[in-house]
N, C-alpha and C. Protein backbone atom coordinates (compact mmCIF):
# COMPACT_ATOMS: atom_id res chain seq x y z
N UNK A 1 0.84 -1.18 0.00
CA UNK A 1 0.00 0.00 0.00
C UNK A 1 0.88 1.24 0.00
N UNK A 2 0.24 2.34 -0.87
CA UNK A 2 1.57 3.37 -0.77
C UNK A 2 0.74 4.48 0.06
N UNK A 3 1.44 5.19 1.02
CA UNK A 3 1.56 5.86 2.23
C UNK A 3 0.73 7.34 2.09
N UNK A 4 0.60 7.39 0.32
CA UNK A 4 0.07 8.88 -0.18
C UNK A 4 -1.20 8.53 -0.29
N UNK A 5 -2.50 9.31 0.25
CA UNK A 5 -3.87 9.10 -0.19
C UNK A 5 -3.85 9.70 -1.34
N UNK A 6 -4.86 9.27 -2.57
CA UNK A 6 -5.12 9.70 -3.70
C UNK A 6 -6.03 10.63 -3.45
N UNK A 7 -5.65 11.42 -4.48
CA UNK A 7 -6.38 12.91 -4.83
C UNK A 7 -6.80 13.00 -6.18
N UNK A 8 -8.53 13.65 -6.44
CA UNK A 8 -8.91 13.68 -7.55
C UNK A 8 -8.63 15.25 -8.03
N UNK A 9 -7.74 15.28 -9.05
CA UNK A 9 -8.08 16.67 -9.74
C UNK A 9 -9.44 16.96 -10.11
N UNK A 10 -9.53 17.85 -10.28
CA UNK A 10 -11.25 18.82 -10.60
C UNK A 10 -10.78 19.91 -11.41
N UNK A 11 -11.09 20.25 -12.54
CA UNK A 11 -10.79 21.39 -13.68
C UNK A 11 -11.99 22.18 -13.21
N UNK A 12 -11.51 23.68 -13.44
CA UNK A 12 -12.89 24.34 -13.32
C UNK A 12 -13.89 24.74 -14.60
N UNK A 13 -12.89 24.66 -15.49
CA UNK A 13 -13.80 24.39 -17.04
C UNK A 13 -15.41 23.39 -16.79
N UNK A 14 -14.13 22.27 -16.13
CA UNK A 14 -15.66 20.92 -16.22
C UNK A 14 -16.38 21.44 -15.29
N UNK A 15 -16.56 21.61 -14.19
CA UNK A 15 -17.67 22.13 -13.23
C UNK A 15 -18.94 23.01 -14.30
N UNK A 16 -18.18 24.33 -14.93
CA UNK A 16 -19.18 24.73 -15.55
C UNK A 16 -20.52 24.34 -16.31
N UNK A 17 -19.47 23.18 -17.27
CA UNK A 17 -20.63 22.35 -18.27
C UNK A 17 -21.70 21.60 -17.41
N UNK A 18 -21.28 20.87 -16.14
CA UNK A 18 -21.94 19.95 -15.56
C UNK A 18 -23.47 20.75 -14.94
N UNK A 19 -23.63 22.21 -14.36
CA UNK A 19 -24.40 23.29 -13.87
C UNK A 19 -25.07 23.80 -15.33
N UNK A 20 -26.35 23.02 -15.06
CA UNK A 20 -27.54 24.06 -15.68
C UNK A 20 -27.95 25.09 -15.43
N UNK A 21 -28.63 26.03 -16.20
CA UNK A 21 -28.91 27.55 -15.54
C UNK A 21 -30.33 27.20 -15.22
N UNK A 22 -30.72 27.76 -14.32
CA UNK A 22 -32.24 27.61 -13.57
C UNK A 22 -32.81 28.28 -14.09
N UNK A 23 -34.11 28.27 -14.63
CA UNK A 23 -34.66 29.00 -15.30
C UNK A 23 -36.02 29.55 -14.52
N UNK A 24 -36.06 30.92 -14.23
CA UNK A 24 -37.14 30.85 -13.22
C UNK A 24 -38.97 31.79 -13.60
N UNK A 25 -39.53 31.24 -13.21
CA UNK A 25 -40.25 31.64 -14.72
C UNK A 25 -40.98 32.99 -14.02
N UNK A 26 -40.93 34.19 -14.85
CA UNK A 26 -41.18 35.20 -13.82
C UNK A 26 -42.61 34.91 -14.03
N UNK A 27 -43.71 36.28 -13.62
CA UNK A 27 -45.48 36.33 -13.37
C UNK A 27 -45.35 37.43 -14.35
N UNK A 28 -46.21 37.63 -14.96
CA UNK A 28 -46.52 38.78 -15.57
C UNK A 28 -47.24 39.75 -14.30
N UNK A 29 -47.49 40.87 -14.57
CA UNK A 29 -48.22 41.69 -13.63
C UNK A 29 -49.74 41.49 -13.75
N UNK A 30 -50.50 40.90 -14.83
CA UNK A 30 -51.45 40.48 -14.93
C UNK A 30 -52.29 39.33 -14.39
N UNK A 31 -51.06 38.29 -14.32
CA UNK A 31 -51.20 37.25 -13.85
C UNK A 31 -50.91 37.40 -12.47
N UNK A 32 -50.06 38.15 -11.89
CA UNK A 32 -49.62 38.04 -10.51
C UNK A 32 -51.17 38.60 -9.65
N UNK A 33 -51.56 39.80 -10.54
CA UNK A 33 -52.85 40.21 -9.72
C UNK A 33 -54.17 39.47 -10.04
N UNK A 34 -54.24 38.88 -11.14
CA UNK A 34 -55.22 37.42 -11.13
C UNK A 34 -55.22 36.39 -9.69
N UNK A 35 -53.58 36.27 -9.36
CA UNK A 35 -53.89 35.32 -8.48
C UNK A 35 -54.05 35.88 -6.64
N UNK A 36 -53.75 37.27 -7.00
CA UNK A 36 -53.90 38.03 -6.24
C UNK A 36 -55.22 38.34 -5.38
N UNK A 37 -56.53 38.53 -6.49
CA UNK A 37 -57.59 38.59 -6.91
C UNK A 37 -58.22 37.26 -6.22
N UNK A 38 -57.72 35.96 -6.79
CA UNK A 38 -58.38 35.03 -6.64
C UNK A 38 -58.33 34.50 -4.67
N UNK A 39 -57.09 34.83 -4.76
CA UNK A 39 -56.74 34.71 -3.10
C UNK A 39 -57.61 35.26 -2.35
N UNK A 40 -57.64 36.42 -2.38
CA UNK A 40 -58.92 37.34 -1.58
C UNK A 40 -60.28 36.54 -1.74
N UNK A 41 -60.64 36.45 -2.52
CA UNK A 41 -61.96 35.92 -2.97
C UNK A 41 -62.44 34.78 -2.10
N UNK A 42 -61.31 34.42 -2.47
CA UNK A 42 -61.51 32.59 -1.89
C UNK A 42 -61.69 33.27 0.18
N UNK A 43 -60.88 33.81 0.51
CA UNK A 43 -60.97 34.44 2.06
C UNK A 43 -62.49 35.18 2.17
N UNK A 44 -62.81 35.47 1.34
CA UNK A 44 -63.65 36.59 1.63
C UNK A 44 -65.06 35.61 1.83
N UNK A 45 -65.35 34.54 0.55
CA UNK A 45 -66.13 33.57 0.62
C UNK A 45 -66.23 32.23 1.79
N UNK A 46 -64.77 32.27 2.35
CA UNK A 46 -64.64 31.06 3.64
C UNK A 46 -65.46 32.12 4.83
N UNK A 47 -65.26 33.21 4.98
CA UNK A 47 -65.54 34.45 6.13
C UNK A 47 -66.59 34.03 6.20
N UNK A 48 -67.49 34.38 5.02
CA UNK A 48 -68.23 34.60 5.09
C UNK A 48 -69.36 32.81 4.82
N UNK A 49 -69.16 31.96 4.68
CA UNK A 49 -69.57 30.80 5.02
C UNK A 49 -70.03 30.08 6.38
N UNK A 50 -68.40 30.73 7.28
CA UNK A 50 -68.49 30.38 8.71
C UNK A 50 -69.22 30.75 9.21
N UNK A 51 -69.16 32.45 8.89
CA UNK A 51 -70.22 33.46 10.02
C UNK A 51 -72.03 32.87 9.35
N UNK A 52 -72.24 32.39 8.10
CA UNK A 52 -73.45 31.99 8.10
C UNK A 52 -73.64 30.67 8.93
N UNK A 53 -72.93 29.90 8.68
CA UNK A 53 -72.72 28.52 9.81
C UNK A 53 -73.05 28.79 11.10
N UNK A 54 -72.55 29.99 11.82
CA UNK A 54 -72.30 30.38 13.12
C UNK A 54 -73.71 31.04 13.69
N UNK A 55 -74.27 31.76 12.35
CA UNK A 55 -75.70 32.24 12.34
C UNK A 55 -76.50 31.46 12.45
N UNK A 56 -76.60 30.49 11.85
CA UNK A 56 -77.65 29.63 11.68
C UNK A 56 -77.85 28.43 12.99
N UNK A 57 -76.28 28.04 13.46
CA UNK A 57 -76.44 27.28 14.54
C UNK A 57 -76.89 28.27 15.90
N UNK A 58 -76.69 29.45 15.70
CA UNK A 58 -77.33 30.03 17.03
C UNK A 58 -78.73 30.26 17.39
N UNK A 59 -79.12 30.64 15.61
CA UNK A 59 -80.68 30.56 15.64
C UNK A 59 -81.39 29.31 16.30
N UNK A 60 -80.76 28.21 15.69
CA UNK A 60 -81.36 27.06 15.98
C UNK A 60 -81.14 26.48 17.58
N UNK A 61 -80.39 26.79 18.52
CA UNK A 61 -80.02 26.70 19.53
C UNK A 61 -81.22 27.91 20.21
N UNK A 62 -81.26 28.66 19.62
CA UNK A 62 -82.07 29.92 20.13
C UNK A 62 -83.51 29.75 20.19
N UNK A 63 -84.35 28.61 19.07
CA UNK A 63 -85.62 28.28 18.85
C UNK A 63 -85.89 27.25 19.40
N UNK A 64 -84.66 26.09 19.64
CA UNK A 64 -84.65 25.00 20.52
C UNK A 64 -85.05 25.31 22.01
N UNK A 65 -84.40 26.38 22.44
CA UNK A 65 -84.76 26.94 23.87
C UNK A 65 -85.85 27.67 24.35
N UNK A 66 -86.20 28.01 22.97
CA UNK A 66 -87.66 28.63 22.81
C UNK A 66 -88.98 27.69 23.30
N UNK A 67 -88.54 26.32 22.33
CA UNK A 67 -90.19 25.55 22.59
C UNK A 67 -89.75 24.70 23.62
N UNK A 68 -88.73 24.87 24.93
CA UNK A 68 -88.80 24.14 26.20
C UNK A 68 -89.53 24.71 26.82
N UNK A 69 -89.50 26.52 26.69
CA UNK A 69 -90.01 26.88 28.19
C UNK A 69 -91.16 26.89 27.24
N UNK A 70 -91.79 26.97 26.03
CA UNK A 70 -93.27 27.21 25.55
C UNK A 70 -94.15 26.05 25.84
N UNK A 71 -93.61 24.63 26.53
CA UNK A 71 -94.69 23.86 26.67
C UNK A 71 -94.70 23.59 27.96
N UNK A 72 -94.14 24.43 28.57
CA UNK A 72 -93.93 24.13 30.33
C UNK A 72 -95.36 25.07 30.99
């Protein structure tokens, strides 16, 4: 066995070829506020789903308590 560990040369030429360029795909400003647009929407429609959910189960909790004491 010889006493020297082996060493790999590395050129920096070759590194280059081996690295693709990333290509990153920009938004148009049209598109960026499309999805901009759509984001809100979608929030504005969950808001407003819950608070009808939230309405409706109170009513019904509210009319439930109604016809206990109405047949007493």
């Amino acid at each position: 066995m010889s006493a020297r560990p082996k060493i790999k040369v590395i050129k920096k030429d070759a590194n280059k070829d081996v690295q693709a360029p990333i290509l990153i795909e920009e938004k148009t400003t049209q598109a960026a506020a499309r999805e901009m647009v759509s984001t809100v929407t979608n929030w504005v429609s969950d808001f407003q789903q819950r608070r009808r959910e939230e309405t409706r189960q109170a009513l019904e909790i509210l009319f439930q308590s109604n016809r206990q004491t109405d047949g007493v």
